[in-house]
N, C-alpha and C. Protein backbone atom coordinates (compact mmCIF):
# COMPACT_ATOMS: atom_id res chain seq x y z
N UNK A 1 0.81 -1.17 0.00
CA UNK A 1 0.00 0.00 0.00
C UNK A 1 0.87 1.25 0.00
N UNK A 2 0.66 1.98 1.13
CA UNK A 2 1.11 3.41 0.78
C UNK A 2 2.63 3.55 1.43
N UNK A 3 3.57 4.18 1.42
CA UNK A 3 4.83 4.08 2.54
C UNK A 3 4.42 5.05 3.71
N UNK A 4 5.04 4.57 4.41
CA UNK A 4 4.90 5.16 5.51
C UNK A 4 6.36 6.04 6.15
N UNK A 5 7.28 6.00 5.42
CA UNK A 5 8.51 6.55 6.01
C UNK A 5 9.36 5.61 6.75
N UNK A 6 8.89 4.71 7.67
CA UNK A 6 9.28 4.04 8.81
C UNK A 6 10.40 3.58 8.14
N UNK A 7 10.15 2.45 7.41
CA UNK A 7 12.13 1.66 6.59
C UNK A 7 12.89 2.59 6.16
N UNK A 8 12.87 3.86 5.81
CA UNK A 8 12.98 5.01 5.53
C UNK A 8 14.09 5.15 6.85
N UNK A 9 13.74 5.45 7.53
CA UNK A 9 14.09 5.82 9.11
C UNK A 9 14.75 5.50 9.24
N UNK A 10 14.85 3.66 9.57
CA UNK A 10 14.93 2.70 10.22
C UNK A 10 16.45 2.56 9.40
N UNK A 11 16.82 2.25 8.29
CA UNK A 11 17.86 2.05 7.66
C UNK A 11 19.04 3.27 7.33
N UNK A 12 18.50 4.92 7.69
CA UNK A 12 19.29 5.34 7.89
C UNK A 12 20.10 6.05 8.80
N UNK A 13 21.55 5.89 8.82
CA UNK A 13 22.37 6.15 10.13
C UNK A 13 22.09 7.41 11.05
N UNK A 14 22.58 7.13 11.86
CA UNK A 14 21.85 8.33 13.26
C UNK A 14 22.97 9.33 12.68
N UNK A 15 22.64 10.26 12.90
CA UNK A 15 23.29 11.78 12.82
C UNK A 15 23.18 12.50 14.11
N UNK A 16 24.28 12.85 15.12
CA UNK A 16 24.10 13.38 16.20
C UNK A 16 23.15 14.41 16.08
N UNK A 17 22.62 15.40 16.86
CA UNK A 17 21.85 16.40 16.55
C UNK A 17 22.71 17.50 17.29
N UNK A 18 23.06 18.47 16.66
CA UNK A 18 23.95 19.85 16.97
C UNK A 18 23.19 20.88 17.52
N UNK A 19 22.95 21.30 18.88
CA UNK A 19 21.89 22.25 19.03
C UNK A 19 23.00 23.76 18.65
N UNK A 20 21.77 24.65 18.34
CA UNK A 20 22.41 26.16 17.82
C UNK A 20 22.98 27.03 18.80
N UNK A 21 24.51 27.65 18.79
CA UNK A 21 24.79 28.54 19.61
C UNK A 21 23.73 29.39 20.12
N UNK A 22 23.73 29.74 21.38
CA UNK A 22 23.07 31.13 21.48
C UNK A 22 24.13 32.50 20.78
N UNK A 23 23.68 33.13 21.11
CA UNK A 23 24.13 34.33 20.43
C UNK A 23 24.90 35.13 21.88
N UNK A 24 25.98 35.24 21.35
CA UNK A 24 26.68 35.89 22.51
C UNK A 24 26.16 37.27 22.85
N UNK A 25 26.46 37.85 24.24
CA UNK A 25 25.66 38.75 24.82
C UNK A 25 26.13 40.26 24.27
N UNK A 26 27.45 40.78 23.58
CA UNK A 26 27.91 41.61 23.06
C UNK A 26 26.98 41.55 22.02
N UNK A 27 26.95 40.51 21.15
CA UNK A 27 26.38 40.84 19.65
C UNK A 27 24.79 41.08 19.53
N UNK A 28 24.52 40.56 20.94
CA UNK A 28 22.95 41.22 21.03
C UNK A 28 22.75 42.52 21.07
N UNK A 29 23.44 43.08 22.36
CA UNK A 29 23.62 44.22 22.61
C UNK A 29 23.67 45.25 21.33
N UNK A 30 24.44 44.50 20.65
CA UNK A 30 24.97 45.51 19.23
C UNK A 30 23.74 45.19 18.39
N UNK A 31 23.01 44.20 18.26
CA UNK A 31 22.04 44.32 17.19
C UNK A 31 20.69 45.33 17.97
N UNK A 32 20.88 45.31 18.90
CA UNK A 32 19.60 46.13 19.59
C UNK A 32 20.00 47.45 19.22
N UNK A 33 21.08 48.04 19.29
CA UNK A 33 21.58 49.31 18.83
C UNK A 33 21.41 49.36 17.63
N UNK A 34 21.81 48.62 16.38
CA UNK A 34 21.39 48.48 15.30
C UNK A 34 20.26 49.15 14.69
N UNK A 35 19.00 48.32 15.17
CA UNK A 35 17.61 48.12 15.39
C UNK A 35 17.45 49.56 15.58
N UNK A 36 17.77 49.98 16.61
CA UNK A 36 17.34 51.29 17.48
C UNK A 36 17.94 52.69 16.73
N UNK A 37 19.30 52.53 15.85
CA UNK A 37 19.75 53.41 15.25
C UNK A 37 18.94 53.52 13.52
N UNK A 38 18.60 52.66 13.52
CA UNK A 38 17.64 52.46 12.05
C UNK A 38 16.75 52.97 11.77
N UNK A 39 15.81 52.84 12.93
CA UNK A 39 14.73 53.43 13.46
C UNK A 39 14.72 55.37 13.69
N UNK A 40 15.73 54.96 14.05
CA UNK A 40 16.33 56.75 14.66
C UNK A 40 16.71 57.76 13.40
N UNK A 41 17.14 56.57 12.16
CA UNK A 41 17.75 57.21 11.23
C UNK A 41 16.39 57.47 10.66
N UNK A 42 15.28 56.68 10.62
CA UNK A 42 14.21 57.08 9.78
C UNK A 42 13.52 57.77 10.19
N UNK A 43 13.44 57.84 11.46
CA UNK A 43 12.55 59.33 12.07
C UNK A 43 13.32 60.64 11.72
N UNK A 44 14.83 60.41 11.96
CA UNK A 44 15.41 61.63 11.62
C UNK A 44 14.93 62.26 10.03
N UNK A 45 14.90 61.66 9.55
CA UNK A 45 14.74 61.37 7.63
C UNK A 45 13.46 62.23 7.58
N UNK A 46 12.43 61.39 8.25
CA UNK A 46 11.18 61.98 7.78
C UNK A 46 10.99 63.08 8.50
N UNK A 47 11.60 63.72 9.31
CA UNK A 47 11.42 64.86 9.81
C UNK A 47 12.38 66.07 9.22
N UNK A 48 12.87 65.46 8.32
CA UNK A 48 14.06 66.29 7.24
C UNK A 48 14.85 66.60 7.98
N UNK A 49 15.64 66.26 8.73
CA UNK A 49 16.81 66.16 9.36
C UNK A 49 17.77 65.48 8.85
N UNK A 50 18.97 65.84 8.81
CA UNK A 50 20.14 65.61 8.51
C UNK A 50 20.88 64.73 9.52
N UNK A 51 20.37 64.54 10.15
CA UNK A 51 21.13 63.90 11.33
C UNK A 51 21.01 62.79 11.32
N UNK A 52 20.27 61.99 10.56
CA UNK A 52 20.08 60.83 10.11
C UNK A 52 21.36 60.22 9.51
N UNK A 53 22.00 60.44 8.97
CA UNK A 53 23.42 60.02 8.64
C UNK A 53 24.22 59.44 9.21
N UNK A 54 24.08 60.59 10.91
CA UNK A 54 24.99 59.77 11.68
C UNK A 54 24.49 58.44 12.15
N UNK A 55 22.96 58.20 12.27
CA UNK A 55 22.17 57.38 12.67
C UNK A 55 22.59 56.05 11.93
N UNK A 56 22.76 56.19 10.40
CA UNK A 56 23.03 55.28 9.63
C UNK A 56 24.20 55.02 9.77
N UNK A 57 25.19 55.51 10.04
CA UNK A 57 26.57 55.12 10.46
C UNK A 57 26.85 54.67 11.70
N UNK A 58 26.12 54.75 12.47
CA UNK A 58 26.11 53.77 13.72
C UNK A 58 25.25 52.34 13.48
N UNK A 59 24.50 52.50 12.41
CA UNK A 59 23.54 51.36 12.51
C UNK A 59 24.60 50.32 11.77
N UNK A 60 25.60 51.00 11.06
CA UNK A 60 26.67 50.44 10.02
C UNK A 60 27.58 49.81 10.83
N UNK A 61 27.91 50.89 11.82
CA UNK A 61 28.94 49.87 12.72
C UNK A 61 28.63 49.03 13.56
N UNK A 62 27.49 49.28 14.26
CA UNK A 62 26.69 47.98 15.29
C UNK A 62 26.96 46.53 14.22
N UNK A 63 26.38 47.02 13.30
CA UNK A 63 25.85 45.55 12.54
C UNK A 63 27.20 44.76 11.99
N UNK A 64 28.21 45.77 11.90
CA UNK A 64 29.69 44.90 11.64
C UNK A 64 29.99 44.55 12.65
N UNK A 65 29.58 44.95 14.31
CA UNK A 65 30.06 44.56 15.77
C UNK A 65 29.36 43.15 15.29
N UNK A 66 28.28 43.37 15.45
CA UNK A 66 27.11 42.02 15.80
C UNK A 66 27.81 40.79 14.28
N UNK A 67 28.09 41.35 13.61
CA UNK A 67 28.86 39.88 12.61
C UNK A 67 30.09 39.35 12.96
N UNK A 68 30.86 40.72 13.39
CA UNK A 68 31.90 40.25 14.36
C UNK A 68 31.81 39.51 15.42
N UNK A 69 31.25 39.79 16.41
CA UNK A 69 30.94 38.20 17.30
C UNK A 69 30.20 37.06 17.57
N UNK A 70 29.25 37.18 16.42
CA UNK A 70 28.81 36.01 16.00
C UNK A 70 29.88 34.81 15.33
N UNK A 71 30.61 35.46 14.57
CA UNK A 71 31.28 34.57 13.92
C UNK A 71 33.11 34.61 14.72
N UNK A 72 32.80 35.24 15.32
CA UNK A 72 34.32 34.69 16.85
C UNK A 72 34.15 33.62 17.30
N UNK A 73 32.51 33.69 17.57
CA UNK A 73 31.86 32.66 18.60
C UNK A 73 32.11 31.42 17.64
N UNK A 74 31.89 31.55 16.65
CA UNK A 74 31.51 30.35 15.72
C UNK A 74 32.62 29.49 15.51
N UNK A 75 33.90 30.54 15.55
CA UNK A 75 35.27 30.12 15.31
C UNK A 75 35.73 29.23 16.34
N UNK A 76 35.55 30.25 17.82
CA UNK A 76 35.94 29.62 18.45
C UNK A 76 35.28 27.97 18.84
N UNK A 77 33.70 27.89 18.52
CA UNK A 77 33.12 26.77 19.12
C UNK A 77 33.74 25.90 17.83
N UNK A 78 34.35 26.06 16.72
CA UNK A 78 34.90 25.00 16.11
C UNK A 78 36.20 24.73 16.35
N UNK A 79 36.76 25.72 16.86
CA UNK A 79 37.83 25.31 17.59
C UNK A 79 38.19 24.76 18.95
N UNK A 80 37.43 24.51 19.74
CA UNK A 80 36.90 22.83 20.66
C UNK A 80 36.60 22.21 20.26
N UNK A 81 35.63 22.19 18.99
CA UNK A 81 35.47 20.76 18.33
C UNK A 81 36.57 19.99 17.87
N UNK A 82 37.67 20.48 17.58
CA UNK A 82 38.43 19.64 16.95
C UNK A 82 39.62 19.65 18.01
């Protein structure tokens, strides 16, 4: 009749299961600033302010912080793995 998946299953090898880093507490920090400078830049904007610029240039550097320690973290947790 119909399959059911089960031999499916059953015949192939276990694969540990890898749970996901959390996100380290710096790079949160920095994406909340991010977030918050984005926001800041677009109110500045629509209120024809110029000051929005700087807004976008902080939202520029948060977000290179927050890739920056995401991927430290990442480095480093592969570097205990091996």
């Amino acid at each position: 009749m119909g399959d059911t998946g089960r031999d499916h299953v059953a015949c192939s090898p276990t694969v540990p299961r890898q749970e996901p880093l959390p996100m380290p507490r710096l790079a949160f920090y920095a994406l909340v600033v991010c977030v918050l400078a984005v926001a800041a830049a677009v109110v500045s904007f629509v209120q024809g302010s110029l000051l929005g610029i700087i807004w976008v240039l902080i939202a520029g550097l948060s977000s290179n912080m927050v890739w920056f320690y995401v991927r430290k973290q990442r480095m480093e947790a592969a570097a205990e793995a091996n």
